[in-house]
C-alpha atoms as a PDB file:
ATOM      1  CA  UNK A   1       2.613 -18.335   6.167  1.00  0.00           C
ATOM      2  CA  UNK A   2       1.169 -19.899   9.510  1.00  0.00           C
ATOM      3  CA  UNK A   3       1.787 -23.658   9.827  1.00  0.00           C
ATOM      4  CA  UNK A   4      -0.131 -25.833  11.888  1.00  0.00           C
ATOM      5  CA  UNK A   5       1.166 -25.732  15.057  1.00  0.00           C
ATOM      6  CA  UNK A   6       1.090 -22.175  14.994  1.00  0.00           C
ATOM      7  CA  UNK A   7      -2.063 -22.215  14.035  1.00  0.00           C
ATOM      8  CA  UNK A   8      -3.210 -24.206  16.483  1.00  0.00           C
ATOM      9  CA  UNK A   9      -1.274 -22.173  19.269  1.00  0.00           C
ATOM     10  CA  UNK A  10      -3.391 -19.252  18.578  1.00  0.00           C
ATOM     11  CA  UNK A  11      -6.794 -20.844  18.297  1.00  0.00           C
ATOM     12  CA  UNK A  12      -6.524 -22.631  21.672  1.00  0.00           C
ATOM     13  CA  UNK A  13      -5.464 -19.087  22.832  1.00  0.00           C
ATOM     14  CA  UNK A  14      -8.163 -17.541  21.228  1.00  0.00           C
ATOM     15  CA  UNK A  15     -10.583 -20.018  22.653  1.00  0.00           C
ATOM     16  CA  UNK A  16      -9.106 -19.719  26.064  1.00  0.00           C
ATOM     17  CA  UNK A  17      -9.997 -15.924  25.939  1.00  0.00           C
ATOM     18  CA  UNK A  18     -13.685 -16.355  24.736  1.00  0.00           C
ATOM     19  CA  UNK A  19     -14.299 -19.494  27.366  1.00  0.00           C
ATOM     20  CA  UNK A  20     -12.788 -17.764  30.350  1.00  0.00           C
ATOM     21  CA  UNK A  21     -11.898 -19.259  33.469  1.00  0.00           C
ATOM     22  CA  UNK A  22     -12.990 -23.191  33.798  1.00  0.00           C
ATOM     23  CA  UNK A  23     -13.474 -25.176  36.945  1.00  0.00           C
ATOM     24  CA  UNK A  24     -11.647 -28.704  36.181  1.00  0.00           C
ATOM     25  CA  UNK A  25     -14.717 -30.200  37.639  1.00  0.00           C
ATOM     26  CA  UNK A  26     -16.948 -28.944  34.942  1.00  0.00           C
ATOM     27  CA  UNK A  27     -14.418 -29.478  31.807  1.00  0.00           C
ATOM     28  CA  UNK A  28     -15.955 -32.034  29.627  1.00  0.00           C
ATOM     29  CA  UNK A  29     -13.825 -31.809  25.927  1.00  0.00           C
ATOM     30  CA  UNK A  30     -16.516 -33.392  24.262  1.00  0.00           C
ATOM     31  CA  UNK A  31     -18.429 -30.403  23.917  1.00  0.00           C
ATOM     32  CA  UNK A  32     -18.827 -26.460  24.237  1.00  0.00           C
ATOM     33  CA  UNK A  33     -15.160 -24.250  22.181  1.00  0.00           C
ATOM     34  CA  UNK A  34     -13.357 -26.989  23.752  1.00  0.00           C
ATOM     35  CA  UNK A  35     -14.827 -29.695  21.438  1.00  0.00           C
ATOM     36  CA  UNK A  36     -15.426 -27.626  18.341  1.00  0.00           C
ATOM     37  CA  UNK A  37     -11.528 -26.307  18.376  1.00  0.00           C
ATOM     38  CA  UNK A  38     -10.601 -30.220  18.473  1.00  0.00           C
ATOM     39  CA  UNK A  39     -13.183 -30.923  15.452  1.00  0.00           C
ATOM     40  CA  UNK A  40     -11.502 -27.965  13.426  1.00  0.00           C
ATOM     41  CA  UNK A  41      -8.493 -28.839  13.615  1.00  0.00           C
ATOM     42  CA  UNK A  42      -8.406 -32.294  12.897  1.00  0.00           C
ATOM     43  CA  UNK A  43     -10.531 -31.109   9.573  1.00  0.00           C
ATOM     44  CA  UNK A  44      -7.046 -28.581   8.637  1.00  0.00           C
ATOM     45  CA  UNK A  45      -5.012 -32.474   9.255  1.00  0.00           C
END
């Protein structure tokens, strides 16, 4: 069984992978995987 913070561990790692490198400049967590991952897991809370 996978409990939360392991699940989150491995779906910011996941979405790390699939974004790719960021500039900090152009970061905004409101939107784009950076956003959605937030969304989903406050939904699992």
């Amino acid at each position: 069984m996978v409990d939360l913070r392991q699940l989150e561990s491995h779906l910011w790692e996941a979405a790390n992978i699939l974004r790719g490198p960021v500039d900090a400049a152009d970061f905004n967590p409101a939107c784009g995987t950076g956003g959605m991952l937030i969304e989903a897991i406050h939904h699992v809370k």
